[in-house]
Protein backbone atom coordinates (compact mmCIF):
# COMPACT_ATOMS: atom_id res chain seq x y z
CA UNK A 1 -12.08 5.44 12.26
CA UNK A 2 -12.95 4.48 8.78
CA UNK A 3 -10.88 2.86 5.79
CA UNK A 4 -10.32 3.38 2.36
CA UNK A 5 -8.35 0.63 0.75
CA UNK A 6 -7.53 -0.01 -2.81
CA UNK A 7 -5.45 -2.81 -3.85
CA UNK A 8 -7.33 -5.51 -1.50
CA UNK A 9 -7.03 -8.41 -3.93
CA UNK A 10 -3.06 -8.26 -4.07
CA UNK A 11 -0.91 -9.93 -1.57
CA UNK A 12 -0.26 -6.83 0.66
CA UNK A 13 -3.41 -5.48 0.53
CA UNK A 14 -4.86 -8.37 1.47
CA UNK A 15 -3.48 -8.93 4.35
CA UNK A 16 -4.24 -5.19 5.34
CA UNK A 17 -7.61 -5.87 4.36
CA UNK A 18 -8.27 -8.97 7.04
CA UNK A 19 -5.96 -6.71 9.90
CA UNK A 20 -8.22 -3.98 9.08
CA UNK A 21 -11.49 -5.35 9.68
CA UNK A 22 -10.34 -7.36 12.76
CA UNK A 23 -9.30 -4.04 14.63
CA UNK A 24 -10.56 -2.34 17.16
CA UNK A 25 -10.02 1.45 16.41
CA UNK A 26 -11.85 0.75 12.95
CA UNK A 27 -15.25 1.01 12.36
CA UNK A 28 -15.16 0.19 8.54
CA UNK A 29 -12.96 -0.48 5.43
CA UNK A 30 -14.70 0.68 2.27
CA UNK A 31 -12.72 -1.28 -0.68
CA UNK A 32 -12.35 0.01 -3.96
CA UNK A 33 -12.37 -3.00 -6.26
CA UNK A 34 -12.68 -3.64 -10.11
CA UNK A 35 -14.73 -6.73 -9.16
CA UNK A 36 -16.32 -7.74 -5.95
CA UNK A 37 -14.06 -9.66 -3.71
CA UNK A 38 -15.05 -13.32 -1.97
CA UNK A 39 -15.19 -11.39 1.26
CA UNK A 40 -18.30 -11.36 3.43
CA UNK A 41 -18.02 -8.90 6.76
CA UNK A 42 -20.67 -6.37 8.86
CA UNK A 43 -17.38 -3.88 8.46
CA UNK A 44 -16.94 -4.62 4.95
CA UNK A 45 -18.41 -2.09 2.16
CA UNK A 46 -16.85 -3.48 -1.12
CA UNK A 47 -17.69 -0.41 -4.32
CA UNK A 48 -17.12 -2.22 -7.46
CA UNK A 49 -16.03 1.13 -9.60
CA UNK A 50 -14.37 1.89 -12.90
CA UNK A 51 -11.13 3.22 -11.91
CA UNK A 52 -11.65 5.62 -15.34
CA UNK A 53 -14.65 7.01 -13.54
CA UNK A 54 -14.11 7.57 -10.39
CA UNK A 55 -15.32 10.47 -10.01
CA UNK A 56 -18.51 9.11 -10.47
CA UNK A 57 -18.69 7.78 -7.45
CA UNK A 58 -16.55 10.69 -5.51
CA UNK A 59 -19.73 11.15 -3.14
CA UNK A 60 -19.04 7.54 -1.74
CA UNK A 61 -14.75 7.76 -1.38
CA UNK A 62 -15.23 8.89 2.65
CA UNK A 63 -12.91 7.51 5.07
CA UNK A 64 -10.36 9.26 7.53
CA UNK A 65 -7.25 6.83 6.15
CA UNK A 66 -6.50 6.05 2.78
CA UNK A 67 -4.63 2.88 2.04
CA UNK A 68 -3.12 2.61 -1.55
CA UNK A 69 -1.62 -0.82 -2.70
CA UNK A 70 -2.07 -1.10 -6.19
CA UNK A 71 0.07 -1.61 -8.45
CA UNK A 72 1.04 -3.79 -11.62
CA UNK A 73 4.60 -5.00 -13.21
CA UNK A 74 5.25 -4.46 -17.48
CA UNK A 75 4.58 -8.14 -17.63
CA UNK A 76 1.13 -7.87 -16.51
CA UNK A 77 0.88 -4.65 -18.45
CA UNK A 78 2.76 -4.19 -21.22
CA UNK A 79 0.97 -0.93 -22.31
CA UNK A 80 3.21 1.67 -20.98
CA UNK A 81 0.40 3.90 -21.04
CA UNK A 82 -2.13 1.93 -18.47
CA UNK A 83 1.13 0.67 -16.54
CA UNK A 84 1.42 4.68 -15.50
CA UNK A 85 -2.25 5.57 -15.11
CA UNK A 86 -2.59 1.72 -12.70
CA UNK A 87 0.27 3.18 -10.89
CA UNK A 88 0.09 6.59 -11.12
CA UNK A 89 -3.07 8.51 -12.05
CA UNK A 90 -5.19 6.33 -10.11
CA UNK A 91 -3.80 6.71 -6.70
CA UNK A 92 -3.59 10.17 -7.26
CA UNK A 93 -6.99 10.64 -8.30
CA UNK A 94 -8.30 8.69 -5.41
CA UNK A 95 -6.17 11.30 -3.02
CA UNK A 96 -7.52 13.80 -4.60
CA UNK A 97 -10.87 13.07 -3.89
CA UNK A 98 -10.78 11.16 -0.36
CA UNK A 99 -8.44 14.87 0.63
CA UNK A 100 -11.80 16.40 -0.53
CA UNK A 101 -14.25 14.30 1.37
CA UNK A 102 -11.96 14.78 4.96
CA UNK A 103 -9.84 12.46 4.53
CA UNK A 104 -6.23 12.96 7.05
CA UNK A 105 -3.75 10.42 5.59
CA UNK A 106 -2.69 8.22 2.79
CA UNK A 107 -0.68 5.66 2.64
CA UNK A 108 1.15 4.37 -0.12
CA UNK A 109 2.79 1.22 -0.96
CA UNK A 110 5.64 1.92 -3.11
CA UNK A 111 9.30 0.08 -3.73
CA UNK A 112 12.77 0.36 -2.43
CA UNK A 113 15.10 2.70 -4.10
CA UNK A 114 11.73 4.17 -5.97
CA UNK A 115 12.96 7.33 -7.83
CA UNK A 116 11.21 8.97 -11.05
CA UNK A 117 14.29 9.31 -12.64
CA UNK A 118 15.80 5.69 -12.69
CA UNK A 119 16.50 4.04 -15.51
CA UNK A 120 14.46 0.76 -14.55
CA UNK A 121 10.98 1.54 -14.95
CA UNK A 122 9.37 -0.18 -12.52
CA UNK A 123 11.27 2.02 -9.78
CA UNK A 124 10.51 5.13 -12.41
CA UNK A 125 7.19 4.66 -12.18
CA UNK A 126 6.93 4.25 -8.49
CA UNK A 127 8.59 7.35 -8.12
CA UNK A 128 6.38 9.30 -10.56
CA UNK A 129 3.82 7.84 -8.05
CA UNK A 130 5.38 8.81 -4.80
CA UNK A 131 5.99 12.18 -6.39
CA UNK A 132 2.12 12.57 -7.60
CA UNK A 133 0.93 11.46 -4.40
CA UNK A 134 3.59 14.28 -2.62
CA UNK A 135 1.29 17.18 -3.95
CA UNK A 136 -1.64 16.16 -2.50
CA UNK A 137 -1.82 18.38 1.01
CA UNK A 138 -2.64 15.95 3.25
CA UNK A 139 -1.79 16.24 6.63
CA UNK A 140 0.05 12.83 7.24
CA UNK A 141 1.68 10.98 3.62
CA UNK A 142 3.39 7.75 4.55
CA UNK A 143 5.12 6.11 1.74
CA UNK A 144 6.06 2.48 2.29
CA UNK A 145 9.32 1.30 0.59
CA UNK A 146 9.73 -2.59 1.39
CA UNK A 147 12.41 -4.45 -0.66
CA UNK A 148 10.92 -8.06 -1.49
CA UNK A 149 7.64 -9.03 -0.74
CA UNK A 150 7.38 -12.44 0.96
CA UNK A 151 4.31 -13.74 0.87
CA UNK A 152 2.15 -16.77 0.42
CA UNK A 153 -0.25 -16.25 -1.87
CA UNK A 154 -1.54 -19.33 -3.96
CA UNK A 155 -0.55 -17.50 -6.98
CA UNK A 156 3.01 -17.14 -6.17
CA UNK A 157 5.19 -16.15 -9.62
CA UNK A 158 8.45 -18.85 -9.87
CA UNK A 159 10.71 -15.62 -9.67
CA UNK A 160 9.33 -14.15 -6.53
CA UNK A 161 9.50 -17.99 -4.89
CA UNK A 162 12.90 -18.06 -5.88
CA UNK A 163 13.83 -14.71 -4.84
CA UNK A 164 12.24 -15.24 -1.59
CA UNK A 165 14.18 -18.49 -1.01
CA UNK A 166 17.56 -17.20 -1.59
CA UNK A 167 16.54 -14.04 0.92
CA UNK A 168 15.92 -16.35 3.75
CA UNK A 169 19.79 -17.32 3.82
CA UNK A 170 20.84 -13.61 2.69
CA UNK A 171 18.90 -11.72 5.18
CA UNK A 172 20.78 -12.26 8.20
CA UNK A 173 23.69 -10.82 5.95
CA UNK A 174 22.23 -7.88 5.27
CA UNK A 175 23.18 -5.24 8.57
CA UNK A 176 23.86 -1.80 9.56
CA UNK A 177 22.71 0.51 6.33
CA UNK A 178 22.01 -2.45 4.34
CA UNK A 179 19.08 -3.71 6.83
CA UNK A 180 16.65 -1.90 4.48
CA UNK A 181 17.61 -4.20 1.52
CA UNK A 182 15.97 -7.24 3.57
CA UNK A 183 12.69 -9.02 2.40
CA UNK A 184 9.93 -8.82 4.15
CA UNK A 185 6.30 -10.42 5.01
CA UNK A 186 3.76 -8.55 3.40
CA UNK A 187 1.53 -9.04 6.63
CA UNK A 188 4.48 -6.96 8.59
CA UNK A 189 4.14 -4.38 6.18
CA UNK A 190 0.30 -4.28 6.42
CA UNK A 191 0.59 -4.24 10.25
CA UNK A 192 2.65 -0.80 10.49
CA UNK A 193 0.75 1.21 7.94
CA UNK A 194 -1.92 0.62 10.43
CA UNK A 195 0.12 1.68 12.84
CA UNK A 196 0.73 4.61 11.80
CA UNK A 197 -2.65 5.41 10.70
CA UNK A 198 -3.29 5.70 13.87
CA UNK A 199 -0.56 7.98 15.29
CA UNK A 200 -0.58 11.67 15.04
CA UNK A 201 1.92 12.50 12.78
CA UNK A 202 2.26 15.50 10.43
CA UNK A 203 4.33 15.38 7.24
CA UNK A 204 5.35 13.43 4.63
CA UNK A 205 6.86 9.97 5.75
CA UNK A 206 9.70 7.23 3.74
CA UNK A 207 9.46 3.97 5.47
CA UNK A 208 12.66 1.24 4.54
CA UNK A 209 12.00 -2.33 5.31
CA UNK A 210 14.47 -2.32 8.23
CA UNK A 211 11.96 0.79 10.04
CA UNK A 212 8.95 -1.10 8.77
CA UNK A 213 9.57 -4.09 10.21
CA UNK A 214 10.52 -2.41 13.49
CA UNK A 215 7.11 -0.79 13.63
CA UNK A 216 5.73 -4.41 13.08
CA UNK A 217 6.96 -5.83 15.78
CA UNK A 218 6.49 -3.24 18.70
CA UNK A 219 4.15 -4.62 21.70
CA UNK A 220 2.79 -0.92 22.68
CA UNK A 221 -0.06 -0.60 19.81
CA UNK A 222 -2.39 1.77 20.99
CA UNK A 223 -5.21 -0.26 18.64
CA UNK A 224 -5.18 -3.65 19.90
């Protein structure tokens, strides 16, 4: 099979990007990336695009899964304009084409509780972008809707160090329907969209922390 990942120099797409090009059932990851990455690999086709012209380049976008984990907070971009088209308009217009070119399934990094109608706008906008990606007609959608990230990236924010502190001790507090409130590792969550990239489902998928880290953790991967 071949990839298509966007997002690779973030903390979840990272990891997804080193799990992709270490397994078996994958042939290639084609990365979409403003600049070029500090990545060298025979699987490893890096496209250094303008996200505002990507159809320019729609001849290259060929893979059979797409892997979406970009994103950006208001803090990073305070323009509520490009914080909409980061989150938004360019995952859609990257289903859009890769739908086009063949492509089966797209999978989609989003946010607990993510809902286009909430009041907080970073869960508003990750609905808008569930929602946009929704009316694409590919065969398989998985959405992925972790609660914190955990993750160890030199470039850790205080907040999110913090946050993922104070999880550690609440986490085991956190059962039954409130499982899905639990943080999680970000390479757990790259693990099971991989997963399920490679099952045959048909539809359009939610995935909670709590089911994503179940999927993580099963033994019987048919990809290893």
């Amino acid at each position: 099979m071949k990839a298509i990942l966007v997002g690779a120099s973030g903390a979840t797409g990272s990891s997804l990007l080193f799990q992709l090009l270490e397994n078996k059932s994958y042939s290639s990851v084609l990365a979409l990336v403003r600049r070029e990455l500090r990545i060298q690999h025979t699987k490893l086709k890096q496209l250094v695009i303008d996200f505002d012209r990507i159809d320019d380049h729609a001849e290259e976008i060929k893979g059979d899964a797409v892997f979406c984990c970009i994103g950006s907070t208001k803090s990073k971009t305070p323009d509520e304009k490009e914080y909409r088209k980061i989150d938004c308009q360019y995952p859609a217009d990257l289903g859009r084409i890769a739908l086009k070119n063949g492509a089966e399934s797209f999978h989609l990094v989003s946010f607990i509780r993510a809902d286009a109608s909430s009041s907080s706008l970073y869960i508003r906008i990750k609905g808008e972008a569930e929602d946009k990606i929704k009316t694409i007609p590919f065969p398989a959608i998985h959405i992925y809707r972790p609660a914190l990230f955990e993750t160890s990236r030199k470039d850790k924010r205080f907040k999110e160090s913090m946050g993922g502190i104070l999880m550690q001790a609440v986490n085991p507090l956190l059962i039954g329907r409130f499982q899905k409130y639990r943080s999680i590792k970000v390479e757990a969550i790259a693990k099971a969209m991989i997963r399920l990239s490679l099952e045959d489902r048909k539809g359009i998928f939610i995935h909670e922390s709590d089911e994503i880290l179940k999927l993580s953790k099963e033994d019987n991967l048919p990809y290893r």
